[in-house]
Protein backbone atom coordinates (compact mmCIF):
# COMPACT_ATOMS: atom_id res chain seq x y z
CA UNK A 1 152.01 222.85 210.19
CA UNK A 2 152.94 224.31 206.93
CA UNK A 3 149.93 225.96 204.58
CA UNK A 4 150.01 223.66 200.95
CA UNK A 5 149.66 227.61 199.79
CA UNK A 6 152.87 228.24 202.31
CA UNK A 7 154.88 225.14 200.81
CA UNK A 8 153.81 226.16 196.93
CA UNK A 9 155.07 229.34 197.66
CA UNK A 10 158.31 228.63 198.87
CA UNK A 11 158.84 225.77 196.32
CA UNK A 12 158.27 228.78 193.58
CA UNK A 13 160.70 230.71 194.93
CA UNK A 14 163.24 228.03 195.54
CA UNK A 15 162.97 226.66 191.87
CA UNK A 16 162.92 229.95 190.63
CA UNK A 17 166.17 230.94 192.67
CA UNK A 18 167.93 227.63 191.26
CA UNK A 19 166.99 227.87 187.69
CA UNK A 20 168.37 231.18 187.52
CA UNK A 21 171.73 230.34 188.49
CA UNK A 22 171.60 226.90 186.21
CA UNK A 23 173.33 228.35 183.80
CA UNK A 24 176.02 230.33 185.73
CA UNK A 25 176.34 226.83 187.85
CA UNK A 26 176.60 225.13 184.48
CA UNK A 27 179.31 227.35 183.44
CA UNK A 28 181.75 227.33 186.34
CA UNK A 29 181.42 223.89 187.24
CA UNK A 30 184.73 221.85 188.12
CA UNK A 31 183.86 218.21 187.70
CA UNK A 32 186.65 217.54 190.04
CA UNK A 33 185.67 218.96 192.76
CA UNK A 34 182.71 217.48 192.65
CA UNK A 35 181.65 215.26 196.09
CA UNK A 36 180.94 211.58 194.24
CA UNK A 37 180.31 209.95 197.67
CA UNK A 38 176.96 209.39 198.36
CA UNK A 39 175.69 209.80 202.36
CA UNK A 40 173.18 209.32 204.81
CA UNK A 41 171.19 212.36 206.01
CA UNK A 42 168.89 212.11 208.93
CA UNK A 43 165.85 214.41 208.37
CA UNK A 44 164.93 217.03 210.90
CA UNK A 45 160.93 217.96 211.79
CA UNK A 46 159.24 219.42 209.87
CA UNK A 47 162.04 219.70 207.44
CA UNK A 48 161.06 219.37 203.40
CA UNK A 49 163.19 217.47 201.08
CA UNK A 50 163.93 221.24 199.02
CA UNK A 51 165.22 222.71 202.32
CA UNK A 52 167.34 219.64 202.88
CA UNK A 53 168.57 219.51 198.76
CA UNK A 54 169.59 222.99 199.60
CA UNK A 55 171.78 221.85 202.34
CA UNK A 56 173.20 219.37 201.08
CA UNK A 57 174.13 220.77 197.27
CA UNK A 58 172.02 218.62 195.70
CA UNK A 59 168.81 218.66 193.43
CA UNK A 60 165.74 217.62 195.20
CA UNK A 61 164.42 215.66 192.16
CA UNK A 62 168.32 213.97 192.16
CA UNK A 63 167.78 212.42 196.26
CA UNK A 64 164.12 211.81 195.26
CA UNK A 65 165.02 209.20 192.47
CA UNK A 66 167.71 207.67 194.59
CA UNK A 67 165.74 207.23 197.60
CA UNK A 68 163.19 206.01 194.78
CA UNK A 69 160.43 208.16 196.54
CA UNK A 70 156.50 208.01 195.51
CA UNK A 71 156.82 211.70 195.33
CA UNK A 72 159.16 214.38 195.99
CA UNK A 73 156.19 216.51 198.26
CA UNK A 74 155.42 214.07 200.75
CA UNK A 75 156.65 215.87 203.97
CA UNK A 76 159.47 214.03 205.92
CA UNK A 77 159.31 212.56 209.24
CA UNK A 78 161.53 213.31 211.87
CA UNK A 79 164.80 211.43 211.94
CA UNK A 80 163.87 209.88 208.17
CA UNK A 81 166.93 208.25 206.55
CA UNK A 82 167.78 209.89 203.64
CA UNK A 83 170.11 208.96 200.94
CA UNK A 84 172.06 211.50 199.66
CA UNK A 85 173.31 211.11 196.09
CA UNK A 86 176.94 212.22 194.28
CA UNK A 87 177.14 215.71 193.11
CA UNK A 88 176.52 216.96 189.96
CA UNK A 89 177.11 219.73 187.73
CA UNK A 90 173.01 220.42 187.15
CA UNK A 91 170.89 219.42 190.80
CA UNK A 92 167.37 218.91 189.20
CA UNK A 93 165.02 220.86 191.34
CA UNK A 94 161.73 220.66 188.85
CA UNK A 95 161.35 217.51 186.76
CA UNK A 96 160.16 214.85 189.30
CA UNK A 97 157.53 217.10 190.40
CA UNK A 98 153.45 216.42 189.74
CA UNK A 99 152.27 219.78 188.13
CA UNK A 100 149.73 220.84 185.88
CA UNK A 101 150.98 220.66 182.76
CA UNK A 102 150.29 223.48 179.94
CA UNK A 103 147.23 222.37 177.90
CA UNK A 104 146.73 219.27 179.43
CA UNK A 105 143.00 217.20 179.34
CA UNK A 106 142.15 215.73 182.70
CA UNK A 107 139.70 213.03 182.30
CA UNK A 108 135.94 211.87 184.54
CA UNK A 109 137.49 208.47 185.27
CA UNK A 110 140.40 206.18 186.05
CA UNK A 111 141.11 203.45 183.85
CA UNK A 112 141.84 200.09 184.96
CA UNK A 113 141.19 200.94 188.76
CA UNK A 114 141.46 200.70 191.59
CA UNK A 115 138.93 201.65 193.87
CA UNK A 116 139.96 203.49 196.41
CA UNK A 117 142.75 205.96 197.43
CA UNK A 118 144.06 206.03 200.66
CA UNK A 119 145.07 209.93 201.33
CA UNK A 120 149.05 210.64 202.50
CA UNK A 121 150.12 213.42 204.16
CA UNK A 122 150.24 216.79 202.27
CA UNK A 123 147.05 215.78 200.38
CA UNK A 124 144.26 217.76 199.16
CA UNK A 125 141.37 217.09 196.98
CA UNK A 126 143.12 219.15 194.35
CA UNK A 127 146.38 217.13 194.22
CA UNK A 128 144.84 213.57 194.68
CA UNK A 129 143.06 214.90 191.53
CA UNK A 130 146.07 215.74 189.61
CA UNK A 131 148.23 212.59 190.66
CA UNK A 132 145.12 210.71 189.20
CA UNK A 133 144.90 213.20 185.89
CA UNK A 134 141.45 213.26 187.14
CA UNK A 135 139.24 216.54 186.80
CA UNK A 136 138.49 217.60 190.67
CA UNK A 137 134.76 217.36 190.03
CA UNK A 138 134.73 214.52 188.94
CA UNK A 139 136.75 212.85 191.79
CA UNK A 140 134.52 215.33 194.10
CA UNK A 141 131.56 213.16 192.54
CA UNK A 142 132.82 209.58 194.44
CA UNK A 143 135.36 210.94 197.56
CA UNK A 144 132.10 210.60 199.75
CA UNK A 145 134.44 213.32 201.98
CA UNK A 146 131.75 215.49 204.13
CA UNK A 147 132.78 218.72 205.45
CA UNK A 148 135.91 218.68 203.13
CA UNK A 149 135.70 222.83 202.66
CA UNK A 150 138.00 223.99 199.69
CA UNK A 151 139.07 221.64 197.36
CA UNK A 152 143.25 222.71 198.00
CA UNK A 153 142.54 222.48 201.58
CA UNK A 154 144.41 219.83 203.44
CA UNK A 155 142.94 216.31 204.19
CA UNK A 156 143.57 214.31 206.87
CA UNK A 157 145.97 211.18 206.51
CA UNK A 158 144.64 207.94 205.90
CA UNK A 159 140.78 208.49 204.28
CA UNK A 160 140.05 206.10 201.81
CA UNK A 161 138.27 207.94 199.07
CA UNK A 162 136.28 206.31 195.97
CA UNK A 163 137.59 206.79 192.75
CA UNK A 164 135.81 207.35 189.28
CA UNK A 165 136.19 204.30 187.29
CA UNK A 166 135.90 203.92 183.73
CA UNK A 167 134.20 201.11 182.29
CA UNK A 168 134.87 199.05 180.62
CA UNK A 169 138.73 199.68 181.06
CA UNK A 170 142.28 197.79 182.43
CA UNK A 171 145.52 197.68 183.54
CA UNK A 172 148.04 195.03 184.11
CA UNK A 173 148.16 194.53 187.96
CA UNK A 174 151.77 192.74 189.06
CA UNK A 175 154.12 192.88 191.45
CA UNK A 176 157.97 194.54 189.91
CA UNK A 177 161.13 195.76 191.51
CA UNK A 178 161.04 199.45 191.86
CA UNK A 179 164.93 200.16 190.77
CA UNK A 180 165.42 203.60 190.49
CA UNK A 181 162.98 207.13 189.94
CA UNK A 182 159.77 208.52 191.52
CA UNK A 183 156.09 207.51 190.71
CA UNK A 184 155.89 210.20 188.15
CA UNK A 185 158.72 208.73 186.64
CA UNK A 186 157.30 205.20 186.83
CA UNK A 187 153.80 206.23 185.70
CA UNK A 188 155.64 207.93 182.48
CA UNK A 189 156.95 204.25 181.82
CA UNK A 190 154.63 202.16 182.73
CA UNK A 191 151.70 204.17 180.59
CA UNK A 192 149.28 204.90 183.84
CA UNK A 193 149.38 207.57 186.53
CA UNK A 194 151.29 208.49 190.20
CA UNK A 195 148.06 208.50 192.17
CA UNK A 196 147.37 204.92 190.82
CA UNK A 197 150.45 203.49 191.98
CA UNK A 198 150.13 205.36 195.13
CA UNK A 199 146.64 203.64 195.65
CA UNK A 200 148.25 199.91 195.13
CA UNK A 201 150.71 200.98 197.38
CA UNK A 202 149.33 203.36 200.20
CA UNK A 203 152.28 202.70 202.67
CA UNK A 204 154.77 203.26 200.73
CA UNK A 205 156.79 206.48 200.86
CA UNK A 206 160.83 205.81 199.48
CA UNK A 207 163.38 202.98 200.47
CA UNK A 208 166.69 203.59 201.76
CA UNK A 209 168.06 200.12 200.07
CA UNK A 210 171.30 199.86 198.58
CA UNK A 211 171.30 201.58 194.53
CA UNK A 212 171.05 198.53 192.03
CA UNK A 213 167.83 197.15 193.92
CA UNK A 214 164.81 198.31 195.36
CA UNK A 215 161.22 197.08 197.27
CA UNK A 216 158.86 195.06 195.39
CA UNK A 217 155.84 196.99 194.64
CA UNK A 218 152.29 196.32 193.15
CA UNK A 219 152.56 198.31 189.47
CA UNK A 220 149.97 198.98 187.18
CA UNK A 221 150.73 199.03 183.66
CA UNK A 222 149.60 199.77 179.95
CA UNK A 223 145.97 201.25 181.54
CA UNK A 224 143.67 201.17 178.41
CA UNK A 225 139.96 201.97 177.62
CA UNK A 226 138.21 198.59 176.51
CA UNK A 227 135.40 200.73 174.45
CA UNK A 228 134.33 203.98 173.05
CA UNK A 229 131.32 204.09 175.10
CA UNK A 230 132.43 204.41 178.45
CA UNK A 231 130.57 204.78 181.92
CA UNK A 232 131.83 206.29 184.65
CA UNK A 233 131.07 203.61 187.88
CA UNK A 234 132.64 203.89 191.59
């Protein structure tokens, strides 16, 4: 199994290998010879969605939206049906990914909920953290995970974990059509976070449904602090 040191590695080489030839790519691109058909690829073991973006031509952010995945990193499964989207000029390897951002504040509590995360493959304390925009000590403080060792170690699939909750605080829970994007995307929209809608959905991985639809899924939206004095409960 692939290190999530290994797989940050080779994602940092990858991105840096395609952003340095955006602009060349940019440049010399003939629109018309561009491959507009979209396709069906059938995902080998082991095999990451980057390594299969680089096959294929395309941006690994650009199959994630239109598979709608919950997140570009979650390894594949053998055999996975993935949808392959039309060519373009600029394949966007970086912008559906959940990073740290420069000068960001990660907070001691969720707002609105829920309780519990369920963990996916590829996890670690770290990134559940970060999907969550959730300090790692303070989600450290309610995981209840014994033996866990190093906090960007990998977890095993499946753990429900307590969350830090702030109270009081809410969201609007309800059921929507997930259309097009990734989580990230959806969490930018919807004014909560990808690790949230993860936890309301903890099966969900993409959908392989026809572009103009897509599964129903629990959302949470407009997540809000209800006071200035908050306590942190789990």
């Amino acid at each position: 199994m692939i290190s999530q040191n290994a797989l940050y590695t080779f994602l940092l080489l990858f991105l840096s290998l395609s952003l340095g030839s955006s602009s060349t790519t940019q440049a010399s691109c003939n629109l018309s010879a561009l491959n507009t058909t979209s396709t069906i690829y059938y995902a080998k073991e082991n095999q990451t969605l980057f390594e299969i973006a680089n096959t294929v031509n395309r941006g690994a952010c650009d199959i994630a939206r239109y598979n709608r995945m919950a997140d570009a990193m979650i390894p594949l499964t053998s055999n996975e049906e993935i949808l392959i989207p039309p060519e373009v000029c600029q394949p966007d390897n970086s912008t559906c990914l959940i990073v740290a951002e420069p000068n960001a504040t990660y907070a001691d509590c969720v707002m609105g909920g829920p309780h519990t995360y369920t963990t996916l493959a590829g996890d670690t304390i770290a990134y559940i953290a970060l999907k969550l925009n959730l300090t790692v000590d303070a989600l450290l403080s309610t995981a209840g995970m014994q033996d866990m060792g190093s906090p960007y170690d990998g977890v095993e699939t499946g753990q429900s974990i307590k969350l830090p909750q702030c109270s009081p605080s809410q969201c609007v829970v309800r059921p929507e059509e997930f259309v097009y994007g990734t989580y990230k995307d959806a969490a930018i929209r919807l004014g909560t976070t990808p690790g949230q809608l993860m936890a309301y959905n903890p099966t969900y991985s993409h959908s392989a449904e026809a572009q103009g639809g897509g599964p129903v899924l629990t959302m949470a939206r407009d997540c809000v602090l209800l006071s200035k004095n908050i306590t942190v409960i789990s």
